[in-house]
N, C-alpha and C. Protein backbone atom coordinates (compact mmCIF):
# COMPACT_ATOMS: atom_id res chain seq x y z
N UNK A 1 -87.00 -65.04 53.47
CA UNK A 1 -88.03 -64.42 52.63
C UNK A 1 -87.42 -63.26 51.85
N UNK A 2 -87.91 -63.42 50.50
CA UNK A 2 -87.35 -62.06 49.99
C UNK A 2 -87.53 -60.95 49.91
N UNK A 3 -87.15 -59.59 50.01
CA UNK A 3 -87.93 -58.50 50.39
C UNK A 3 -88.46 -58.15 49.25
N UNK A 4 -89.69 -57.56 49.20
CA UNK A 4 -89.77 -57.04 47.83
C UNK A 4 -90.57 -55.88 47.93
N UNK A 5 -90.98 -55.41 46.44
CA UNK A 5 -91.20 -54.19 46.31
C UNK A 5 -92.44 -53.95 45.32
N UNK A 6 -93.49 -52.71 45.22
CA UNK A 6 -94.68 -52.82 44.06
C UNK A 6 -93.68 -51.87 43.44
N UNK A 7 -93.91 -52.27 41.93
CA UNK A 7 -93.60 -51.21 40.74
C UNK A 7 -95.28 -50.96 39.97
N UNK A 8 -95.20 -49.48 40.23
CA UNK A 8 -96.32 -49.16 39.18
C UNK A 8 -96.08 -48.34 37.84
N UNK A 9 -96.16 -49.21 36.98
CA UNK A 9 -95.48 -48.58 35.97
C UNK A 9 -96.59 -47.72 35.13
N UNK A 10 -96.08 -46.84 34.51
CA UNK A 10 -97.01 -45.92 33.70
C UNK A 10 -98.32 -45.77 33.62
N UNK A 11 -98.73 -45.72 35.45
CA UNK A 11 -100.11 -44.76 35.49
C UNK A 11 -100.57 -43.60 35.51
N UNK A 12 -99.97 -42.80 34.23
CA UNK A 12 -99.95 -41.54 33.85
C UNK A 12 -101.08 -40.96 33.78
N UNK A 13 -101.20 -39.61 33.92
CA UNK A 13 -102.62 -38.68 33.29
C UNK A 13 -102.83 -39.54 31.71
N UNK A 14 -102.19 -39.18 30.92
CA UNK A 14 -101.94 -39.65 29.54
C UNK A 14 -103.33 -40.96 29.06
N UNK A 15 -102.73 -41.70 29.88
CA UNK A 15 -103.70 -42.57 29.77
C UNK A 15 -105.03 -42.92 29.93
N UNK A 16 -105.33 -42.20 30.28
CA UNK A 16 -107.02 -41.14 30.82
C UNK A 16 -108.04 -39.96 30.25
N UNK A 17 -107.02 -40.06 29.04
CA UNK A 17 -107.50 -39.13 28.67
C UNK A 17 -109.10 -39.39 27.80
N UNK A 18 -110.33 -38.59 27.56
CA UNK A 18 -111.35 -38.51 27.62
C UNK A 18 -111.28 -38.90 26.10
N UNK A 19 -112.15 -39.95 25.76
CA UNK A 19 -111.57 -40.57 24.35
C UNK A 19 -110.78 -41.47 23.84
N UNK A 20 -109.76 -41.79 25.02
CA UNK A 20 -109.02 -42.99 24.93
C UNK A 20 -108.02 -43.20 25.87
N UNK A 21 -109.79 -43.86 26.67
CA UNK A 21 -108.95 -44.22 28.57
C UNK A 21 -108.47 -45.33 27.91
N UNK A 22 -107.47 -46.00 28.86
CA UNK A 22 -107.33 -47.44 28.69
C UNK A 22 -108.46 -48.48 29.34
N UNK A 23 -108.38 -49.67 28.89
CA UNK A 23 -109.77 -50.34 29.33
C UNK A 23 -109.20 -50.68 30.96
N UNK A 24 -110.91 -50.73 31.16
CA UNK A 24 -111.14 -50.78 32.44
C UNK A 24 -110.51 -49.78 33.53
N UNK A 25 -110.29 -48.24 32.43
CA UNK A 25 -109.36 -47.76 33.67
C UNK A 25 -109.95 -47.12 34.70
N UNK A 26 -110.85 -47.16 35.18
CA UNK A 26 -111.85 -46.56 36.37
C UNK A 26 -111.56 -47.89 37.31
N UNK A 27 -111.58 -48.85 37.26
CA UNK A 27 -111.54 -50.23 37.72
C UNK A 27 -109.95 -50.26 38.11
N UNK A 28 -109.13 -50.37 36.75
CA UNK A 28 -107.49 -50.54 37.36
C UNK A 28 -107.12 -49.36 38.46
N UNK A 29 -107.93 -47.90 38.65
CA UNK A 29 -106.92 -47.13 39.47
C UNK A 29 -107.75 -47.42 40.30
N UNK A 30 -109.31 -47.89 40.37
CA UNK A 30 -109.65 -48.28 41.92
C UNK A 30 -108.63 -49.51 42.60
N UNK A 31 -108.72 -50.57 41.46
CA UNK A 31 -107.36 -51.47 42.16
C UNK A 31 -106.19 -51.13 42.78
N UNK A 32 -105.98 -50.64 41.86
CA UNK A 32 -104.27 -49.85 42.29
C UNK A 32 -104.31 -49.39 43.03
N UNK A 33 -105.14 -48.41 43.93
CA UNK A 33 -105.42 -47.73 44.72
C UNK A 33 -105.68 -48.35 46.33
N UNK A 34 -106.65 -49.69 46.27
CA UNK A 34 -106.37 -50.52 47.27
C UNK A 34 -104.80 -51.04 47.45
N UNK A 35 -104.48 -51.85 46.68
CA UNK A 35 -102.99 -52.72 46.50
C UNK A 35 -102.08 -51.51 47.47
N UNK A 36 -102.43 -50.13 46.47
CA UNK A 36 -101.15 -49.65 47.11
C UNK A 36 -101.30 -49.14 48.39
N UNK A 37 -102.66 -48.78 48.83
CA UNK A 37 -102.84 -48.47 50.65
C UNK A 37 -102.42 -50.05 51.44
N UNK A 38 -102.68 -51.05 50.90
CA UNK A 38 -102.38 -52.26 51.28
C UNK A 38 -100.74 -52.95 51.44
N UNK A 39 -100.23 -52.40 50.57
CA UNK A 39 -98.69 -51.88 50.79
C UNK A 39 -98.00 -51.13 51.06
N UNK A 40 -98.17 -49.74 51.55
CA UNK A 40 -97.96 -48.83 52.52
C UNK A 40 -98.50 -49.69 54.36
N UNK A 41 -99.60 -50.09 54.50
CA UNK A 41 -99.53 -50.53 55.04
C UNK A 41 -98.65 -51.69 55.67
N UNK A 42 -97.95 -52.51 54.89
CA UNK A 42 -97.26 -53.43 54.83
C UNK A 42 -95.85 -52.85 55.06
N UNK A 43 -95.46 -51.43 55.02
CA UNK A 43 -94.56 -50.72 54.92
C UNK A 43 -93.17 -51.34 53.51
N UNK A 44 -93.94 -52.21 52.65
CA UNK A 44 -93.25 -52.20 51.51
C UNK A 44 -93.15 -50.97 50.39
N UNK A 45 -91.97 -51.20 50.26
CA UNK A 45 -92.02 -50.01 49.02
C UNK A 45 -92.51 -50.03 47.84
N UNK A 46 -92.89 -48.95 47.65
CA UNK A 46 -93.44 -48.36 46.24
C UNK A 46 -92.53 -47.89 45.30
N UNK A 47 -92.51 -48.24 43.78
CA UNK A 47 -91.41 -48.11 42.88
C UNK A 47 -92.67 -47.13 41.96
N UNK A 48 -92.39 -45.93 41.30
CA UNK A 48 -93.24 -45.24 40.24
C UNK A 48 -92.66 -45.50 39.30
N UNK A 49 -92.72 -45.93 38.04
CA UNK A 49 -91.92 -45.70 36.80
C UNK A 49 -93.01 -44.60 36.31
N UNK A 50 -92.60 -43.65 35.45
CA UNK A 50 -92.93 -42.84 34.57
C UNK A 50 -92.51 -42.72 33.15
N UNK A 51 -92.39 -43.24 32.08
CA UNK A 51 -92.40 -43.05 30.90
C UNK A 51 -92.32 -41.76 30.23
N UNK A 52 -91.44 -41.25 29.51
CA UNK A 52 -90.80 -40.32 29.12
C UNK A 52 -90.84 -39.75 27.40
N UNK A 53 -91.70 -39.92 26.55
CA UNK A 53 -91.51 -39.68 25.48
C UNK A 53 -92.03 -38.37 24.70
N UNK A 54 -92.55 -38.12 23.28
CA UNK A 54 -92.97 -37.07 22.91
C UNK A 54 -94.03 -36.60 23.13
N UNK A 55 -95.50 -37.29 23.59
CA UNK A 55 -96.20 -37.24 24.24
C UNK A 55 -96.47 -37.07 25.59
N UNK A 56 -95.23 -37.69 26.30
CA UNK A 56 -95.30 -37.98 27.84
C UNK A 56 -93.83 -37.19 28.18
N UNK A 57 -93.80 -35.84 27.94
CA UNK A 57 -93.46 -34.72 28.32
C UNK A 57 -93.14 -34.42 30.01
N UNK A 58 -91.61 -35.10 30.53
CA UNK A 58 -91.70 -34.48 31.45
C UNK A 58 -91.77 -33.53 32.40
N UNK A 59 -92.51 -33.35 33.22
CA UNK A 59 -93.05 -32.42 33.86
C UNK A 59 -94.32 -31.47 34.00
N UNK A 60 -95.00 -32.31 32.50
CA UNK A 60 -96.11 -31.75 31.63
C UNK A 60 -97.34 -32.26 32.86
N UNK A 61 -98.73 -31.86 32.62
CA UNK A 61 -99.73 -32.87 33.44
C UNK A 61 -99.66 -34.46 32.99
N UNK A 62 -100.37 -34.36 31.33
CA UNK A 62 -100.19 -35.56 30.90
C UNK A 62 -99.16 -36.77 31.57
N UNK A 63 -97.94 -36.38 31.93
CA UNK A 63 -96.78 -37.09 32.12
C UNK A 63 -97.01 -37.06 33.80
N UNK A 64 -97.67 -37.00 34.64
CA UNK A 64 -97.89 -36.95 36.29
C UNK A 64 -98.46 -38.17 36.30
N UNK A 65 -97.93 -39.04 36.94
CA UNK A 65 -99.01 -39.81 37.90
C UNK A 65 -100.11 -39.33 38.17
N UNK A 66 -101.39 -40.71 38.15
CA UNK A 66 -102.75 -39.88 37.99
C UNK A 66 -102.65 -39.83 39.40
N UNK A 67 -103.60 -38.70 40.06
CA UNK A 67 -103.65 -38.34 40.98
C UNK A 67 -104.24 -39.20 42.17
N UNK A 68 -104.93 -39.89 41.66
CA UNK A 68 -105.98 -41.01 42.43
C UNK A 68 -104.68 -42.47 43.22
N UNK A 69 -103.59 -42.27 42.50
CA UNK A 69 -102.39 -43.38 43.15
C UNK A 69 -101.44 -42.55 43.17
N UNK A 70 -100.86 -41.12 43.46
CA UNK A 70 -99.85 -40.51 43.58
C UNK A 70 -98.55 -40.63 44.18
N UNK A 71 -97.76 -40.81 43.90
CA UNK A 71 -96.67 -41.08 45.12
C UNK A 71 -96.86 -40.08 46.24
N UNK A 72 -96.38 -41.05 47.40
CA UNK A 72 -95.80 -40.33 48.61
C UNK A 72 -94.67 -39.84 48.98
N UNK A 73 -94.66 -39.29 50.04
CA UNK A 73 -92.76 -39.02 50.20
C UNK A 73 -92.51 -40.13 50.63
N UNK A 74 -91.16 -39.95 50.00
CA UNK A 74 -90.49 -41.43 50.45
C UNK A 74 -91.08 -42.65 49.20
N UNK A 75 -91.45 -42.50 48.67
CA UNK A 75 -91.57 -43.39 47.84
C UNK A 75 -90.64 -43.16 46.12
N UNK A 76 -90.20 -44.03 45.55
CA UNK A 76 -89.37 -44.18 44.49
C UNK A 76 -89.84 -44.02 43.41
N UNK A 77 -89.45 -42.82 42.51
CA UNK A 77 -89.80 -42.76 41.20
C UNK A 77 -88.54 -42.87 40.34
N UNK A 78 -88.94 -43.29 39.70
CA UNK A 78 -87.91 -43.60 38.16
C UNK A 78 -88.24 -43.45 36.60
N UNK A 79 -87.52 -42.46 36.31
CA UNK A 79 -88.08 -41.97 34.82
C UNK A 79 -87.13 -42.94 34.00
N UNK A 80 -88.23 -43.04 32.97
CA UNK A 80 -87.60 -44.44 31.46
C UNK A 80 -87.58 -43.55 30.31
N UNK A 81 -87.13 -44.10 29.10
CA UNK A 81 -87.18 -44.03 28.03
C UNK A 81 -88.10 -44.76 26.95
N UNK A 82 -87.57 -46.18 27.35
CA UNK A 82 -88.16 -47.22 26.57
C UNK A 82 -89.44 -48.52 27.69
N UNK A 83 -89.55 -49.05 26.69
CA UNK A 83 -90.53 -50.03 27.37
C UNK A 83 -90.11 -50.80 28.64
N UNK A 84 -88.99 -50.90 29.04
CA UNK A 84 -88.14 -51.88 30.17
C UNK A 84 -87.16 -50.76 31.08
N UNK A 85 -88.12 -51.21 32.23
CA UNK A 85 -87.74 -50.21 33.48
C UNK A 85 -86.18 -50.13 33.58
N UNK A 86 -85.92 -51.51 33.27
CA UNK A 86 -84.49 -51.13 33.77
C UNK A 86 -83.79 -50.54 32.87
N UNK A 87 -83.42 -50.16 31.06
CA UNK A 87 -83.07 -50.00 30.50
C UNK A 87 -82.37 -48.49 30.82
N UNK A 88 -81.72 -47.93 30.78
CA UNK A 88 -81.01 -46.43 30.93
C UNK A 88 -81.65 -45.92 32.13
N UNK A 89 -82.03 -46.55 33.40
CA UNK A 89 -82.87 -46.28 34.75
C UNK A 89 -82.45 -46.15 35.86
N UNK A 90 -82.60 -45.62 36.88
CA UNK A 90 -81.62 -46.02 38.19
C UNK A 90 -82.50 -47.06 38.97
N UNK A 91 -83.77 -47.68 38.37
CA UNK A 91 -84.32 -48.70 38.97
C UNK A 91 -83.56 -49.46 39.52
N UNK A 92 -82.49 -50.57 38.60
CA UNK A 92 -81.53 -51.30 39.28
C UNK A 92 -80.45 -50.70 40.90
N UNK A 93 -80.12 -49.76 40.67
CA UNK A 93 -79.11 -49.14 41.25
C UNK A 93 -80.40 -49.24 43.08
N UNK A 94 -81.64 -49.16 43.00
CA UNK A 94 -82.63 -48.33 43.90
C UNK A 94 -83.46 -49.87 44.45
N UNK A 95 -83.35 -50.74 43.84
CA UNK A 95 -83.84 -52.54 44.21
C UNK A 95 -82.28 -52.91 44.90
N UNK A 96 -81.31 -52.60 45.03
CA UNK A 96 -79.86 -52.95 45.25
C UNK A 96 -79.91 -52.07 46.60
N UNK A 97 -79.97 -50.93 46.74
CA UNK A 97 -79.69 -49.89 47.63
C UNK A 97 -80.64 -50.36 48.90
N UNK A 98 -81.82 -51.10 48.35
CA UNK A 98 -83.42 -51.29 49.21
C UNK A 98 -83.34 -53.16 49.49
N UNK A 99 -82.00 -53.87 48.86
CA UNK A 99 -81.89 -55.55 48.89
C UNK A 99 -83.32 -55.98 48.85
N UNK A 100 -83.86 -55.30 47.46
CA UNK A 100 -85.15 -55.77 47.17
C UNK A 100 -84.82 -56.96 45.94
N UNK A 101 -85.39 -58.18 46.11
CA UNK A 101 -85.38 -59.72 45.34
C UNK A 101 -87.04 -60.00 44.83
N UNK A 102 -87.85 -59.38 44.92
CA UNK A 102 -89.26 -59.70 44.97
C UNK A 102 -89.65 -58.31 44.12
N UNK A 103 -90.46 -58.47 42.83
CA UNK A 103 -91.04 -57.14 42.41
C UNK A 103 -92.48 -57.46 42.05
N UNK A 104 -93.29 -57.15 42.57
CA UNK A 104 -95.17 -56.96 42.33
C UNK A 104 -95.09 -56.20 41.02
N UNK A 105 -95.73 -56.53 40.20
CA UNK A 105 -95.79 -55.45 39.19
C UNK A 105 -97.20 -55.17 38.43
N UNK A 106 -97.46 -54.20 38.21
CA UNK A 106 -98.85 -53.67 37.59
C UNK A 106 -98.81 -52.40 36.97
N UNK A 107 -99.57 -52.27 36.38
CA UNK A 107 -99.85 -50.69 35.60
C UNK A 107 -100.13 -50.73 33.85
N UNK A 108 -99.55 -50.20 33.13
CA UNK A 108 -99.61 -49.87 31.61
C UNK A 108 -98.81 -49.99 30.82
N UNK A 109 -98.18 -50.37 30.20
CA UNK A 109 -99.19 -50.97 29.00
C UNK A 109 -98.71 -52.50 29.07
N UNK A 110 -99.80 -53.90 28.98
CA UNK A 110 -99.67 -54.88 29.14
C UNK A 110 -98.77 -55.22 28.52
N UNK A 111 -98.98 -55.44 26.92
CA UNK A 111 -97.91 -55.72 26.04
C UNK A 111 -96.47 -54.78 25.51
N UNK A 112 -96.36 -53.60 26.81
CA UNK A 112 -95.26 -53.05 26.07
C UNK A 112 -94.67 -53.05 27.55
N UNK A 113 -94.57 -52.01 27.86
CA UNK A 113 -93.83 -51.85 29.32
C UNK A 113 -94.83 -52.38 30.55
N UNK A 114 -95.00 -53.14 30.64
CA UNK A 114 -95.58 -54.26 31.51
C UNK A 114 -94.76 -56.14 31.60
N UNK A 115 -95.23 -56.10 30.13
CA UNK A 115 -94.67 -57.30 29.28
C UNK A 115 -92.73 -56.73 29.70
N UNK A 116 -92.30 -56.46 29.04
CA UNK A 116 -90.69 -55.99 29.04
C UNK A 116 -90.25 -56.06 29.81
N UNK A 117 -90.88 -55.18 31.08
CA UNK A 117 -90.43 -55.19 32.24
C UNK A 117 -90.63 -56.41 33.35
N UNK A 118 -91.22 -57.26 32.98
CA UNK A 118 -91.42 -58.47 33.80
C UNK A 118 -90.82 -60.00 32.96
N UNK A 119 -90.32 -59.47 31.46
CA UNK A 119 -89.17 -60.47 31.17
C UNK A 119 -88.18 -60.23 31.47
N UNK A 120 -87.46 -58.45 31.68
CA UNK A 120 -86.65 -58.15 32.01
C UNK A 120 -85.89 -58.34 33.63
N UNK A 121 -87.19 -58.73 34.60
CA UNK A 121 -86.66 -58.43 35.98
C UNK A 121 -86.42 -59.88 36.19
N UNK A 122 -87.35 -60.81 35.11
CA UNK A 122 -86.95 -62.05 35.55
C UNK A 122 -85.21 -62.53 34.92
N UNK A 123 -85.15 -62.11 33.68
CA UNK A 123 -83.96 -62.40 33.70
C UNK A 123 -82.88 -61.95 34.24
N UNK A 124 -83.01 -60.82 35.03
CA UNK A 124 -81.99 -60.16 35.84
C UNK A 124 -82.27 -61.11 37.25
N UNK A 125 -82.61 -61.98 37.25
CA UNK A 125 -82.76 -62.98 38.22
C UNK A 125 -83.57 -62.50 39.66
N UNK A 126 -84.33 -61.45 39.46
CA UNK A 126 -85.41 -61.09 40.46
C UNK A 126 -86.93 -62.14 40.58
N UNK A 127 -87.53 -62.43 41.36
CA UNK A 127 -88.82 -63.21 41.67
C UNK A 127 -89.38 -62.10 41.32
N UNK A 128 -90.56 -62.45 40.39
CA UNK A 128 -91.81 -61.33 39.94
C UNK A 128 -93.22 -61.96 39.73
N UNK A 129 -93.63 -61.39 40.41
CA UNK A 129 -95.21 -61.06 40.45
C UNK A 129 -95.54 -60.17 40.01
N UNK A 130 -96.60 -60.83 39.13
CA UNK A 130 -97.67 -60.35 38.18
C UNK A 130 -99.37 -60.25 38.60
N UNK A 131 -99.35 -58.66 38.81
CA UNK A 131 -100.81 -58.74 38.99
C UNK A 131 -101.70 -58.82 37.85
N UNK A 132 -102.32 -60.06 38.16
CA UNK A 132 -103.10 -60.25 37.01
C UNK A 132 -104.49 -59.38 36.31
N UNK A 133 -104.95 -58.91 37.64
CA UNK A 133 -106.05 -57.97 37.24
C UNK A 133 -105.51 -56.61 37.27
N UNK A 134 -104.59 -55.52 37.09
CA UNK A 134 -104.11 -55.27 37.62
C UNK A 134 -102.77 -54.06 36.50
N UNK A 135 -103.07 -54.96 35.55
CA UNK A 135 -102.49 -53.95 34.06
C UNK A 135 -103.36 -54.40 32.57
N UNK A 136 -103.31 -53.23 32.00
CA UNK A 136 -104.20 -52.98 30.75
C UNK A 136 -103.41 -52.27 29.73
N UNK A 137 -104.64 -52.22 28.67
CA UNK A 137 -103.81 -51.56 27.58
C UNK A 137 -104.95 -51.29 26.72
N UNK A 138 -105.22 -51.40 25.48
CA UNK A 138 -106.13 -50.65 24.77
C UNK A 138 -106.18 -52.11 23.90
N UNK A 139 -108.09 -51.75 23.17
CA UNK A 139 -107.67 -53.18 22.45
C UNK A 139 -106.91 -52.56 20.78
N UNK A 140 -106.79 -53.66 19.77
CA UNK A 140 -105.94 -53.23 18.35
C UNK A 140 -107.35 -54.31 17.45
N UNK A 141 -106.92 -53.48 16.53
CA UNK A 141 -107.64 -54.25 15.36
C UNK A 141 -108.06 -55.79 15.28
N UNK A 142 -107.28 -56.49 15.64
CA UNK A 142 -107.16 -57.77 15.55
C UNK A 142 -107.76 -58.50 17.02
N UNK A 143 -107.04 -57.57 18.12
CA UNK A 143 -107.81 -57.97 19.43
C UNK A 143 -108.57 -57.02 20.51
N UNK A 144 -109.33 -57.48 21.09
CA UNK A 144 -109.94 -56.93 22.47
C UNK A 144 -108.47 -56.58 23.68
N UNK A 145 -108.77 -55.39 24.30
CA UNK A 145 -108.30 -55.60 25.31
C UNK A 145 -107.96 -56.56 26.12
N UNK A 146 -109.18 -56.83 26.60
CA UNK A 146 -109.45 -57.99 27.54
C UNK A 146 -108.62 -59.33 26.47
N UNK A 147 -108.69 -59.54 25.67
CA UNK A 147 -107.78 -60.93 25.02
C UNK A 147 -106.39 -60.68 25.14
N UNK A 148 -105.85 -59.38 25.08
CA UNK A 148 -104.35 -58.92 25.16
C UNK A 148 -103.90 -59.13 26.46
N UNK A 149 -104.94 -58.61 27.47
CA UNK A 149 -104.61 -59.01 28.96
C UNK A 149 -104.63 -60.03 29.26
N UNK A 150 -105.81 -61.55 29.15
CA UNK A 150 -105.91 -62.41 29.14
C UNK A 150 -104.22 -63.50 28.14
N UNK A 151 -104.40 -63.07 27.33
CA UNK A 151 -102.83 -63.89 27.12
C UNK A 151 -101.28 -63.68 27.35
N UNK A 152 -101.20 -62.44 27.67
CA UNK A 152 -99.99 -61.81 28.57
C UNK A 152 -99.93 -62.36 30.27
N UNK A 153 -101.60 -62.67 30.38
CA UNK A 153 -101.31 -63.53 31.59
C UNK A 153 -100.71 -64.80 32.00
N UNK A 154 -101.00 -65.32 30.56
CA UNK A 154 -101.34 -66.63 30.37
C UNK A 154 -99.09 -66.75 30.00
N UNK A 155 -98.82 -66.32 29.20
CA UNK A 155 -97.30 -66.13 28.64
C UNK A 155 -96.72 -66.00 29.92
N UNK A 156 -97.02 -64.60 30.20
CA UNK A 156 -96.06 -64.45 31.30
C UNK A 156 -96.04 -65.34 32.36
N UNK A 157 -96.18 -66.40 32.35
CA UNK A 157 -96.41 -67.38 33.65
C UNK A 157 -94.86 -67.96 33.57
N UNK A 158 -94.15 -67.95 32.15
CA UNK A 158 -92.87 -68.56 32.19
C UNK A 158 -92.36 -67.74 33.26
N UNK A 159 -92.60 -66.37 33.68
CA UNK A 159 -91.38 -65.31 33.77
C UNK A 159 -92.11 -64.46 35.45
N UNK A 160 -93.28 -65.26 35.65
CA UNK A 160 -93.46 -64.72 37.15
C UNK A 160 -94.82 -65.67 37.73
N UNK A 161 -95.07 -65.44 38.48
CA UNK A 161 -96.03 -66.38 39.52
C UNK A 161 -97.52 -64.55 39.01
N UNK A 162 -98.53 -65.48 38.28
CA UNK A 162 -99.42 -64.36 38.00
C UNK A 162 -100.71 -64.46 39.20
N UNK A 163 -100.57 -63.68 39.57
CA UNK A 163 -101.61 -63.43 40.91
C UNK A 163 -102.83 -62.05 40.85
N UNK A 164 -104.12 -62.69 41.25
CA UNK A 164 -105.08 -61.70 41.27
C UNK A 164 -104.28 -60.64 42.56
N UNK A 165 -105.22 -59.23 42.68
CA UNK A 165 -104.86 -58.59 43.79
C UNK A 165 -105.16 -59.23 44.65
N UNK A 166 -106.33 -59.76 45.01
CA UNK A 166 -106.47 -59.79 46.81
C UNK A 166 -105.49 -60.96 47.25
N UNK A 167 -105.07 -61.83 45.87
CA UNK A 167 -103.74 -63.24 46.50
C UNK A 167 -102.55 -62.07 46.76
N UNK A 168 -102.57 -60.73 46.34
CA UNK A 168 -100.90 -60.01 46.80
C UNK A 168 -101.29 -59.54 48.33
N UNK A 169 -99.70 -59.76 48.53
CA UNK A 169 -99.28 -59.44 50.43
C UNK A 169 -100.01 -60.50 50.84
């Protein structure tokens, strides 16, 4: 069996903010929030990515993990640059150190660092799971939220096994 690991990627303050939560985000951090007591329990590890840009100011509030899924001690954070965890990250170096082969993945933003990071882990030849309910993003002119999530589910099926929460662990 392979060991694996949850990555929660960019569940920042940022994204919460009053005016332009991301959708459903009262819903995704109640999810997240089970999953991840449900994997602490499991004594699997927890991976944080945090996102790093002009907005997302590290060390700022905005740039914290929302408080409602915070890391613990002992749990793994990894600051990015760009949309793909692994890109300039010690993610790789910290799945190697942990002979983690298995990555759960959920959080923000569907089509940017969600999407990236789950073509990226597959081609680095990791097994990935995709929580399907489980990452969001905002809707755009052209689409709904919910249609952006709905076909990132549907795509990403080349590149991971897409699973509701209660099918994870």
């Amino acid at each position: 069996m392979k060991r694996k690991a949850l990555l929660v990627i960019d569940v920042q303050n940022e994204m919460f903010q009053e005016g332009n939560v991301v959708f459903n985000g009262e819903g995704l951090l109640k999810g997240m929030k089970t999953l991840i007591e449900r994997t602490r329990a499991q004594e699997m590890p927890i991976i944080y990515i945090q996102h790093n840009d002009l907005s997302l100011v590290h060390g700022t509030y905005l740039w914290e993990v929302h408080s409602e899924i915070a890391p613990h001690e002992g749990d793994i954070i990894v600051q990015k640059n760009t949309p793909d965890s692994f890109v300039n990250t010690t993610l790789e170096q910290e799945l190697k150190a942990k002979n983690i082969q298995h990555l759960v993945l959920a959080g923000i933003q569907t089509e940017v660092s969600v999407d990236t990071t789950c073509r990226s882990a597959f081609s680095k030849g990791y097994k990935v799971t995709l929580v399907s309910d489980l990452h969001s993003t905002w809707p755009t002119t052209e689409l709904s939220a919910q249609q952006i999530i709905n076909h990132h589910n549907g795509v990403l099926r080349w590149f991971a096994d897409v699973k509701k929460s209660e099918e994870i662990l």
